[in-house]
N, C-alpha and C. Protein backbone atom coordinates (compact mmCIF):
# COMPACT_ATOMS: atom_id res chain seq x y z
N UNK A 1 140.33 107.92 179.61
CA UNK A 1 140.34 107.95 181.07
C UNK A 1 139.05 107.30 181.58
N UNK A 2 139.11 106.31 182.53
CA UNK A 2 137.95 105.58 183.01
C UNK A 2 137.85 106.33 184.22
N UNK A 3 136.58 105.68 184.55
CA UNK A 3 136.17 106.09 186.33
C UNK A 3 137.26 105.90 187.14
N UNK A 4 137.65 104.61 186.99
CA UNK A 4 138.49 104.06 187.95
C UNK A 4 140.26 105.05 187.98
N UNK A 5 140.38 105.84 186.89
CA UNK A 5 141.40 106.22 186.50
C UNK A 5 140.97 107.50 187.48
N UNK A 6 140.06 108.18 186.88
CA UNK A 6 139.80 109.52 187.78
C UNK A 6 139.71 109.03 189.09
N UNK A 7 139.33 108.40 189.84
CA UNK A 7 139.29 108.50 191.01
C UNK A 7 141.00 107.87 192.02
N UNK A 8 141.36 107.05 191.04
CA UNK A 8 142.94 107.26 191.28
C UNK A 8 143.75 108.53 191.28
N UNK A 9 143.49 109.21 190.30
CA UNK A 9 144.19 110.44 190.55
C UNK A 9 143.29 111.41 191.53
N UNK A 10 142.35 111.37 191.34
CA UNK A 10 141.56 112.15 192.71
C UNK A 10 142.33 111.72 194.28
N UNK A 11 142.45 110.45 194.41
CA UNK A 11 143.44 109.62 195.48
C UNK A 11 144.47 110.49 195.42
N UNK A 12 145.25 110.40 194.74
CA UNK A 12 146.54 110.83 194.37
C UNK A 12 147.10 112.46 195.00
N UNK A 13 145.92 113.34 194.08
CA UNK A 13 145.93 114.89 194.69
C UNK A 13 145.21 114.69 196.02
N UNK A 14 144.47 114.18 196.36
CA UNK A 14 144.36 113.82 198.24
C UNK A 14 145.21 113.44 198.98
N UNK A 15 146.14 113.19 198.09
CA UNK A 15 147.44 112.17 198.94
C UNK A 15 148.69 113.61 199.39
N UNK A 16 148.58 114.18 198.45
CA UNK A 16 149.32 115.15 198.31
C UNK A 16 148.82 116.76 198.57
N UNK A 17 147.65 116.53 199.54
CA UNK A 17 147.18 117.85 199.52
C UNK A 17 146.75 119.19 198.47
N UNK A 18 146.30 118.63 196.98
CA UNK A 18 146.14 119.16 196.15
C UNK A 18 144.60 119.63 195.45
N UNK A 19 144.11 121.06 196.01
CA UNK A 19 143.10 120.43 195.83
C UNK A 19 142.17 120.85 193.89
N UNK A 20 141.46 120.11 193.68
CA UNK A 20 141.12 120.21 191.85
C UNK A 20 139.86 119.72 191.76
N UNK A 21 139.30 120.92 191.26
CA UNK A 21 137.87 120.87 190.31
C UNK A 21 137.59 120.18 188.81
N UNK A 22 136.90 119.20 188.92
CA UNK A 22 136.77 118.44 187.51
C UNK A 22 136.32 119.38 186.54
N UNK A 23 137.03 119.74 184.87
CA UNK A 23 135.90 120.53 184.50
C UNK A 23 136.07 119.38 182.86
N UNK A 24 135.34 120.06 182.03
CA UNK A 24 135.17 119.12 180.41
C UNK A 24 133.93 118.44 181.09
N UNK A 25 134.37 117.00 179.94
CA UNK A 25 133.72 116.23 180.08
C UNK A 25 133.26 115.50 181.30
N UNK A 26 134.24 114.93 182.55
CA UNK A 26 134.17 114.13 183.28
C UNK A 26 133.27 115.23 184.11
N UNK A 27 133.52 116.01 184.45
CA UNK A 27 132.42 117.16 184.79
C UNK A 27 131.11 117.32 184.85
N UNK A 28 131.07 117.36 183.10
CA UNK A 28 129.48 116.70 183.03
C UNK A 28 129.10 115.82 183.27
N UNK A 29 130.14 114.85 183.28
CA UNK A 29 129.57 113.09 184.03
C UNK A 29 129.04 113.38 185.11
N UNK A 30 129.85 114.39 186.02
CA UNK A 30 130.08 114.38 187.17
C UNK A 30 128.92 115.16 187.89
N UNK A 31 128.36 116.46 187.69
CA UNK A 31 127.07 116.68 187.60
C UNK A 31 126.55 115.51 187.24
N UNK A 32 126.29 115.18 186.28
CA UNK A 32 125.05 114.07 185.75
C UNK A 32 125.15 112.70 186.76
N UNK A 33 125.63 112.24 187.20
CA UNK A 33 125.75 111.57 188.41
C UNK A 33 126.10 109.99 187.49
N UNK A 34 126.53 109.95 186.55
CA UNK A 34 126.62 108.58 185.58
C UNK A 34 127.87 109.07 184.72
N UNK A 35 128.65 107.65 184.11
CA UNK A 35 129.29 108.28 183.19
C UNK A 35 128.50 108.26 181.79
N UNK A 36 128.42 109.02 181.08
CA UNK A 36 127.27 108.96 179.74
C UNK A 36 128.34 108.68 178.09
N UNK A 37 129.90 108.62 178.18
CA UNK A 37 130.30 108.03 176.79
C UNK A 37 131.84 108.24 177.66
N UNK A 38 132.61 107.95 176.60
CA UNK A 38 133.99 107.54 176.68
C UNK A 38 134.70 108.86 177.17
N UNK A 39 135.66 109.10 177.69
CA UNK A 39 136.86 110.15 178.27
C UNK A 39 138.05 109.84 177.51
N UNK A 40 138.57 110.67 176.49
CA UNK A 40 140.27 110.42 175.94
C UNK A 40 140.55 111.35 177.32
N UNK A 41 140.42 111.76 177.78
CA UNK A 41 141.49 113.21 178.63
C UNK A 41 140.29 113.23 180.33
N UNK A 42 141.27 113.81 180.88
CA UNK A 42 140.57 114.47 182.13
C UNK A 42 140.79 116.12 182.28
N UNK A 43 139.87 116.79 182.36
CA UNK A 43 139.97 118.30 182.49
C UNK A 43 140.18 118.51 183.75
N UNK A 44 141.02 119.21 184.44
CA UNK A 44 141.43 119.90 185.89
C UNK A 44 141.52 121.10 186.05
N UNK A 45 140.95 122.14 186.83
CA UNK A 45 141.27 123.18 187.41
C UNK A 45 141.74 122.72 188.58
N UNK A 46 143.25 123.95 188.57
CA UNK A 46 144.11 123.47 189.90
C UNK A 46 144.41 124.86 189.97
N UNK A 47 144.29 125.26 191.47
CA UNK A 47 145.42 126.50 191.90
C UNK A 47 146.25 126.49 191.50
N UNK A 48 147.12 127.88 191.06
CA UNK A 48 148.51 127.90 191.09
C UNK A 48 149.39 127.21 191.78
N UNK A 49 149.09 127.35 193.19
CA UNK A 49 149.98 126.99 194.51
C UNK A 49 149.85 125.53 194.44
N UNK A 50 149.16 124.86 193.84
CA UNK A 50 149.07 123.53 193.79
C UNK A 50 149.88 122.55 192.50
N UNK A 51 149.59 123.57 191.86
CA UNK A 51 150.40 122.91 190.09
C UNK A 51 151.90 122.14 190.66
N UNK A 52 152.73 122.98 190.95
CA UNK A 52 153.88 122.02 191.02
C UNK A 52 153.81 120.63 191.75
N UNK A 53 153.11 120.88 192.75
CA UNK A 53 152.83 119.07 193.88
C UNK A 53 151.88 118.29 192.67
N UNK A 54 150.91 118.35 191.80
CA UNK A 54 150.59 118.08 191.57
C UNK A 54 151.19 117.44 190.17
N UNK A 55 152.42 117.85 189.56
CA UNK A 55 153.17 117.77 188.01
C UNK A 55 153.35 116.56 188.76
N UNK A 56 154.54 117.14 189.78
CA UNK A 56 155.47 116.00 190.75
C UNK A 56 154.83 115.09 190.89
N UNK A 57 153.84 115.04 191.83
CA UNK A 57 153.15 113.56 192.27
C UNK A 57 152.47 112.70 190.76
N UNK A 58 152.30 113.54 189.30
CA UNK A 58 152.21 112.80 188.39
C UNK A 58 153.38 112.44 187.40
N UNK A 59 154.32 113.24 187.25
CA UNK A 59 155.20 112.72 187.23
C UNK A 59 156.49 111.39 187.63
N UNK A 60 155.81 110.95 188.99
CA UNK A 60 156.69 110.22 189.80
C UNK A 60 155.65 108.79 189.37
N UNK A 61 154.52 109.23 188.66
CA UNK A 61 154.15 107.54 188.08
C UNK A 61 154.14 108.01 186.60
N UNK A 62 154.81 109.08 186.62
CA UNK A 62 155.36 108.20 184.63
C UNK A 62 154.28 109.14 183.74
N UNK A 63 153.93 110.31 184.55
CA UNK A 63 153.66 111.63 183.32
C UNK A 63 154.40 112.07 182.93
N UNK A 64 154.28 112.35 181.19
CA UNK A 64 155.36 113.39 180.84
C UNK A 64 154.65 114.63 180.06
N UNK A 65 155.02 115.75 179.64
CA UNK A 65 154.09 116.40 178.74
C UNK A 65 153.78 116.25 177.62
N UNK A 66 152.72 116.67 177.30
CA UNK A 66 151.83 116.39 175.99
C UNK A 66 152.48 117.23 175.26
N UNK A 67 153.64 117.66 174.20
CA UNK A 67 153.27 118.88 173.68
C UNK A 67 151.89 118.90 172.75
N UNK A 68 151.63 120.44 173.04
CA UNK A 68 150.48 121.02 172.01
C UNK A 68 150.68 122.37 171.39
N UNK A 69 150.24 122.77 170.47
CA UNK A 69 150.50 124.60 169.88
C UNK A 69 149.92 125.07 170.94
N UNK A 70 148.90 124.93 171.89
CA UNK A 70 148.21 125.50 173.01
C UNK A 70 148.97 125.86 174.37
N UNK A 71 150.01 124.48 174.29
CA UNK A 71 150.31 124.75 175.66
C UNK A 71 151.12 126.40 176.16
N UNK A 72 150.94 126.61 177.11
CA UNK A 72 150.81 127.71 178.24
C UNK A 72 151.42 127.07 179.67
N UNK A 73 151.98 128.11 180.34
CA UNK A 73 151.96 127.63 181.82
C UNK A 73 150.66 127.83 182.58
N UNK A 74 149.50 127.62 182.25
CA UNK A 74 147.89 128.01 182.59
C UNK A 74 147.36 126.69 182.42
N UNK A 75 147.78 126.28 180.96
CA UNK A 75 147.18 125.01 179.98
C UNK A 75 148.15 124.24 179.76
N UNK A 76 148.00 123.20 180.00
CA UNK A 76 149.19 122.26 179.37
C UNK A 76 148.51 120.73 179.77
N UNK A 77 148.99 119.86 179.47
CA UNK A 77 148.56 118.46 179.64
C UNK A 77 149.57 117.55 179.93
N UNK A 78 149.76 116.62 181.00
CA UNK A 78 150.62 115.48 180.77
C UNK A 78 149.92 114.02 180.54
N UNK A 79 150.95 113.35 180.27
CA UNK A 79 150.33 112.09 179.62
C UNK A 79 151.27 110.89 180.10
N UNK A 80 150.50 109.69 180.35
CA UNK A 80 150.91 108.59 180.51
C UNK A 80 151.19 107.38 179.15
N UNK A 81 152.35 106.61 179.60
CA UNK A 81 152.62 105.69 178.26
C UNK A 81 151.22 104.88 178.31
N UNK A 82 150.17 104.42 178.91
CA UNK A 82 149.06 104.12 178.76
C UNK A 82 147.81 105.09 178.07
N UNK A 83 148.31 105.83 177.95
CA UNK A 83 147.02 106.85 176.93
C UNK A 83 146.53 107.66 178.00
N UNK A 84 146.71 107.33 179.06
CA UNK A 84 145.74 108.88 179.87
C UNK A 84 146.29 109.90 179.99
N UNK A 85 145.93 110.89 179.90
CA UNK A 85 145.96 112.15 180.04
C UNK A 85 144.98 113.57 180.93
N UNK A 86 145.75 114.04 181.40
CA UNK A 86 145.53 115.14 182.47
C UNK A 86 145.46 116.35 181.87
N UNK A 87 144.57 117.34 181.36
CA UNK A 87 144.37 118.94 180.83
C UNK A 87 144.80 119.50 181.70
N UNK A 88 145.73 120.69 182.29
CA UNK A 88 145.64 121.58 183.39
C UNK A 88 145.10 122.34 183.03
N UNK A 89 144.20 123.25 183.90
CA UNK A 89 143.63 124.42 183.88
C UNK A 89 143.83 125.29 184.95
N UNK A 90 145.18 126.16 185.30
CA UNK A 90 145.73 126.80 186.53
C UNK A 90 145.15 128.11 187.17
N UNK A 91 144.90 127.77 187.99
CA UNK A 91 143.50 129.67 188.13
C UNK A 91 144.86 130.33 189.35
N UNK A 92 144.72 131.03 190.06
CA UNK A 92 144.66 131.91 191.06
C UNK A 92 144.02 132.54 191.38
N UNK A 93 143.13 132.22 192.84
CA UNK A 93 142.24 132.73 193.19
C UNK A 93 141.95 133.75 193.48
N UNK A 94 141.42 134.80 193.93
CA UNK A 94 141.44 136.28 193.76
C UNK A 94 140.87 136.61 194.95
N UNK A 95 140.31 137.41 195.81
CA UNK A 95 139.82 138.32 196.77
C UNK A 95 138.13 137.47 197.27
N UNK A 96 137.61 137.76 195.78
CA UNK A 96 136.33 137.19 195.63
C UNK A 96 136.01 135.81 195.42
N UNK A 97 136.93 134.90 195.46
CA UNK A 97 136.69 133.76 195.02
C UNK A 97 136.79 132.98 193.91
N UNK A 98 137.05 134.07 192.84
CA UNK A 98 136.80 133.49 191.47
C UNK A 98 138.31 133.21 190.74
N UNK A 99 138.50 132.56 189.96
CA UNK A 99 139.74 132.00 189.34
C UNK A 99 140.34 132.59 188.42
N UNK A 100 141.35 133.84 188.79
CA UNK A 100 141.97 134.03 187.13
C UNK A 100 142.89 132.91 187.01
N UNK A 101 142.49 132.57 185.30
CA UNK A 101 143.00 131.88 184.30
C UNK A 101 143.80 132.26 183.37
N UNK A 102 145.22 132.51 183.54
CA UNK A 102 146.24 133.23 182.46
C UNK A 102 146.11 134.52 182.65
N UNK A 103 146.96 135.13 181.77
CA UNK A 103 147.16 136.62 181.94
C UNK A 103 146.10 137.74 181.13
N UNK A 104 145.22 137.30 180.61
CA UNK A 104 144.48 137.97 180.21
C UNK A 104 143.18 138.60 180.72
N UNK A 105 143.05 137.88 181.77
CA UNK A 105 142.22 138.14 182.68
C UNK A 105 140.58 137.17 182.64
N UNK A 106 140.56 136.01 181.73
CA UNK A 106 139.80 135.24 181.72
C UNK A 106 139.39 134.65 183.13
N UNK A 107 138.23 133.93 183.67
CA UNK A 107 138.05 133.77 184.86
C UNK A 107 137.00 132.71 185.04
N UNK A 108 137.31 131.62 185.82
CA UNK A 108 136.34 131.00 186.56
C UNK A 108 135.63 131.91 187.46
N UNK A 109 134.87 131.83 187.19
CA UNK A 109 133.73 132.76 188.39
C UNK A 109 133.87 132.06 189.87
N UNK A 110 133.42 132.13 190.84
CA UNK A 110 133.28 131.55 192.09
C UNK A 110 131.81 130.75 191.92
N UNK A 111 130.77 130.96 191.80
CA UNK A 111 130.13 130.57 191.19
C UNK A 111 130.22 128.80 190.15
N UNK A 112 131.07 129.12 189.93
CA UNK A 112 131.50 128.07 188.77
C UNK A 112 132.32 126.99 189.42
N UNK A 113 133.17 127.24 190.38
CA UNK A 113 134.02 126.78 191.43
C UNK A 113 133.10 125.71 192.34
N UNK A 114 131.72 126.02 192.17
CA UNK A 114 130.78 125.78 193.68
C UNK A 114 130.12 124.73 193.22
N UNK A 115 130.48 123.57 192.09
CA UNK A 115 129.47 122.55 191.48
C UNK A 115 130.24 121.43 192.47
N UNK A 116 129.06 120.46 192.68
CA UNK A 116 129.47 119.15 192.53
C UNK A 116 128.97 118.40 192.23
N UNK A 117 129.65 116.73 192.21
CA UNK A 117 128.50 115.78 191.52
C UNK A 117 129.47 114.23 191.98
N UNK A 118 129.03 113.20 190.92
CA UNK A 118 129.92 112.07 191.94
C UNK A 118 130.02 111.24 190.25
N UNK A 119 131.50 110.58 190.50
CA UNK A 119 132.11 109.74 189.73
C UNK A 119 132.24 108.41 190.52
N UNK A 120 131.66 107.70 189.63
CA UNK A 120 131.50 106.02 190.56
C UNK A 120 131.04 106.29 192.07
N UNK A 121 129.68 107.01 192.32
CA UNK A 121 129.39 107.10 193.50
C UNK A 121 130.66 108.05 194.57
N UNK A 122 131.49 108.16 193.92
CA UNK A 122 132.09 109.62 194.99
C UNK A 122 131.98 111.22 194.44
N UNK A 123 131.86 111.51 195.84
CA UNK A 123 131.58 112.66 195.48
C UNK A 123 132.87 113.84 194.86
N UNK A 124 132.50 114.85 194.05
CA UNK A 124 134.23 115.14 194.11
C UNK A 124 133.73 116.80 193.52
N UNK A 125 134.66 117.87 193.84
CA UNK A 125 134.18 119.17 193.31
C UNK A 125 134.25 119.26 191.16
N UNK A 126 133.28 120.01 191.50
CA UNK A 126 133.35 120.66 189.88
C UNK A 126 132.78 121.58 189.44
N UNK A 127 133.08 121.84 188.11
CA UNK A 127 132.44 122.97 187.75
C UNK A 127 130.92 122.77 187.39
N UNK A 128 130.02 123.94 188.02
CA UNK A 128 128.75 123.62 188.29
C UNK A 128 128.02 123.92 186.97
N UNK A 129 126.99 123.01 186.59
CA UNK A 129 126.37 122.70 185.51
C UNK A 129 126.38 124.14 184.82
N UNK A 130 125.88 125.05 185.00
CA UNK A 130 125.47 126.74 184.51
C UNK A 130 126.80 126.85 183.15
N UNK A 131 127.62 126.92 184.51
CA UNK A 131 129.12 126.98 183.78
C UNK A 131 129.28 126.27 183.04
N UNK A 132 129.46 124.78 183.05
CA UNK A 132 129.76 124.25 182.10
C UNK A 132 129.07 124.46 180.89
N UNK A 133 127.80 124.86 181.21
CA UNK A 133 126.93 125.59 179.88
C UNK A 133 127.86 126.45 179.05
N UNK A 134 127.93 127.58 179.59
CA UNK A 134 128.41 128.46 179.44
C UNK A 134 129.51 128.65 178.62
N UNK A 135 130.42 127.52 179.19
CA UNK A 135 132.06 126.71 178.90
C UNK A 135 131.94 126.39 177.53
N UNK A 136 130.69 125.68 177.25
CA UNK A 136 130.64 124.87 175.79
C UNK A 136 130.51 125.57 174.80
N UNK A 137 130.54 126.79 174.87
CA UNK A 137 129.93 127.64 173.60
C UNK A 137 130.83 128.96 173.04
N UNK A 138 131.07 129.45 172.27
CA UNK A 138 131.81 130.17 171.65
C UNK A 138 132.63 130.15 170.75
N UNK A 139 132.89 128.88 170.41
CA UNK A 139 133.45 128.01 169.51
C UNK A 139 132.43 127.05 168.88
N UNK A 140 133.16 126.82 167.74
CA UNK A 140 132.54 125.37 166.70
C UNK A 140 132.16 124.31 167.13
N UNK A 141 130.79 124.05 167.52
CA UNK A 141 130.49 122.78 168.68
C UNK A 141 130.21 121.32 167.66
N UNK A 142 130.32 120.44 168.38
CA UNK A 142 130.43 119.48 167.70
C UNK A 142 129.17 118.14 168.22
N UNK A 143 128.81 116.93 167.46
CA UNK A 143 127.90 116.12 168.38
C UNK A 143 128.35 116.09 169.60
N UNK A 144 129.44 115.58 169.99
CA UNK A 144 129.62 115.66 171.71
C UNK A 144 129.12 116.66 172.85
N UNK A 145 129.66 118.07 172.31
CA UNK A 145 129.30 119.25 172.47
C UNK A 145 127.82 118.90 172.82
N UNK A 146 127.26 118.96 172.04
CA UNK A 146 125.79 119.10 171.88
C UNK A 146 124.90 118.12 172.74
N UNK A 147 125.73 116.56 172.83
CA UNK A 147 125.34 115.75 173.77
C UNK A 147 125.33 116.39 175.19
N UNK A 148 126.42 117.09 175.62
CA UNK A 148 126.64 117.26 176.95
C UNK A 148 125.86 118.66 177.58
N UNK A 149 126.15 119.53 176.60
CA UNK A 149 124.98 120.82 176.69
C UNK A 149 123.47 120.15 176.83
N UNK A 150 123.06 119.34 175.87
CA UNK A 150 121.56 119.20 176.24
C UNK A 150 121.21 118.30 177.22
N UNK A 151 121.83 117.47 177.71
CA UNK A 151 121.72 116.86 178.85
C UNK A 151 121.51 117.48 180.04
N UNK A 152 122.97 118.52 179.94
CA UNK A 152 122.88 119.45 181.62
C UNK A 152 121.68 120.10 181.45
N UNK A 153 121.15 121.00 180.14
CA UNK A 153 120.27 121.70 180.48
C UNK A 153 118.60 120.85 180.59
N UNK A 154 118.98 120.10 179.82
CA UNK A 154 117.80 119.07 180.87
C UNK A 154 117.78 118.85 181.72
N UNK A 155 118.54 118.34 182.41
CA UNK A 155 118.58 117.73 183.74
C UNK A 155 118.57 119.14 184.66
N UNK A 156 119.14 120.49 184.14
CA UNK A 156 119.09 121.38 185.27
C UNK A 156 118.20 122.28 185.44
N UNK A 157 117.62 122.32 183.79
CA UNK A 157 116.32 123.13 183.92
C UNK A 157 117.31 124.71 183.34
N UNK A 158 118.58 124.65 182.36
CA UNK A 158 119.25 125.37 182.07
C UNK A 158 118.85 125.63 180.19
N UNK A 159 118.51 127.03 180.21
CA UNK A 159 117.93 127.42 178.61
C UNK A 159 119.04 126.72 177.72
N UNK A 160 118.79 126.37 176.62
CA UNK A 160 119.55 125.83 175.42
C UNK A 160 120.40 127.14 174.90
N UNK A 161 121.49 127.09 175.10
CA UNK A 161 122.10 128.54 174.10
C UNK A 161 121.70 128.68 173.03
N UNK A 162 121.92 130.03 172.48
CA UNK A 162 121.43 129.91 171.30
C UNK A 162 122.28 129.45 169.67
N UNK A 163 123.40 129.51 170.25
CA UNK A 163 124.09 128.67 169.90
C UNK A 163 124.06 127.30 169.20
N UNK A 164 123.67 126.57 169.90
CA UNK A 164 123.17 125.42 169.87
C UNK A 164 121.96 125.44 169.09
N UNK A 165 120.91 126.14 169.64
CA UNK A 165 119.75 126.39 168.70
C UNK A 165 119.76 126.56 167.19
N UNK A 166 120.57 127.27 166.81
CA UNK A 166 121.03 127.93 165.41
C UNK A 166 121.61 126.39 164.80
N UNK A 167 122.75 125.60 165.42
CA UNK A 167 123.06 124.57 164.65
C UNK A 167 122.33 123.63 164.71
N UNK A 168 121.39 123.26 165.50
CA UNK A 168 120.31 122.34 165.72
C UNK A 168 118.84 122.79 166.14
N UNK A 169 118.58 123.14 164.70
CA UNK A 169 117.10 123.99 165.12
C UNK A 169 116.11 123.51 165.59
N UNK A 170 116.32 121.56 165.68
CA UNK A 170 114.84 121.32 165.64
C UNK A 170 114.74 120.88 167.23
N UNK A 171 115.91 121.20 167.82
CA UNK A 171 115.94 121.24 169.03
C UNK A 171 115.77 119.73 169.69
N UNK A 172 116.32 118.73 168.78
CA UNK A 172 117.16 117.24 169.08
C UNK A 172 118.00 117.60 170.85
């Protein structure tokens, strides 16, 4: 997924009243105000109430679904015969602001909801650097991983997990 790709579909859910928080990678681009390496995928948090306008309006240029062992009606991905691809990430918002994610009660915080940053000079919502910290860890991280964690927390003045610390002690 290029710049130019995200901000087409950013067009797209504007077109259609849909509204979506960048999260993953393009995210961290997106905080970081540059793109810093390549995108296979785009990560999205979307309301519930929004998911179906949003399948539709990608569907009607030629998404179909990704299957994955993952997919969920929460998670799922569609994909274009050109290689791009769309992650969903479906919240419903709650009282307080914050996003349940599936039935288990996992949650975007509100907090997390409240980032932004800009892709090719526009501005566009996302998940705010902390979070995406936060996001990267609990699982088996990898160089990428590690690229994008130490960047934000450079740039934000955000502690290194320890996480991270443990697999990269010398603090690269």
């Amino acid at each position: 997924m290029t710049a130019e790709d995200v901000l087409a579909f950013l067009d797209l859910m504007d077109a259609h009243g849909v509204r979506i928080w960048l999260d993953g990678g393009w995210a961290v681009d997106a905080c970081l105000g540059a793109q810093t390496r390549p995108h296979a995928d785009l990560d999205i948090v979307v309301e519930e109430r929004g998911t179906a306008t949003a399948v539709a309006a990608l569907t009607g240029r030629g998404y179909r679904p990704v299957p994955r062992p993952d997919t969920t009606a929460w998670n799922f991905v569609l994909g274009d015969a050109g290689g791009r691809q769309v992650d969903f990430h479906v919240i419903v918002l709650d009282e307080h602001g914050d996003g349940v994610y599936g039935p288990h009660g996992a949650c975007y915080r509100a907090a997390a909801l409240a980032g932004t940053g800009t892709v090719a000079g526009r501005e566009v919502r996302c998940i705010s650097p902390e979070w995406l910290v936060r996001f990267h860890t609990g699982y088996d991280v990898d160089e990428t991983d590690w690229a994008d964690v130490s960047r934000l927390c450079e740039r934000f003045g955000i502690p290194v997990p320890e996480q991270y610390r443990r697999r990269w002690p010398s603090g690269q």
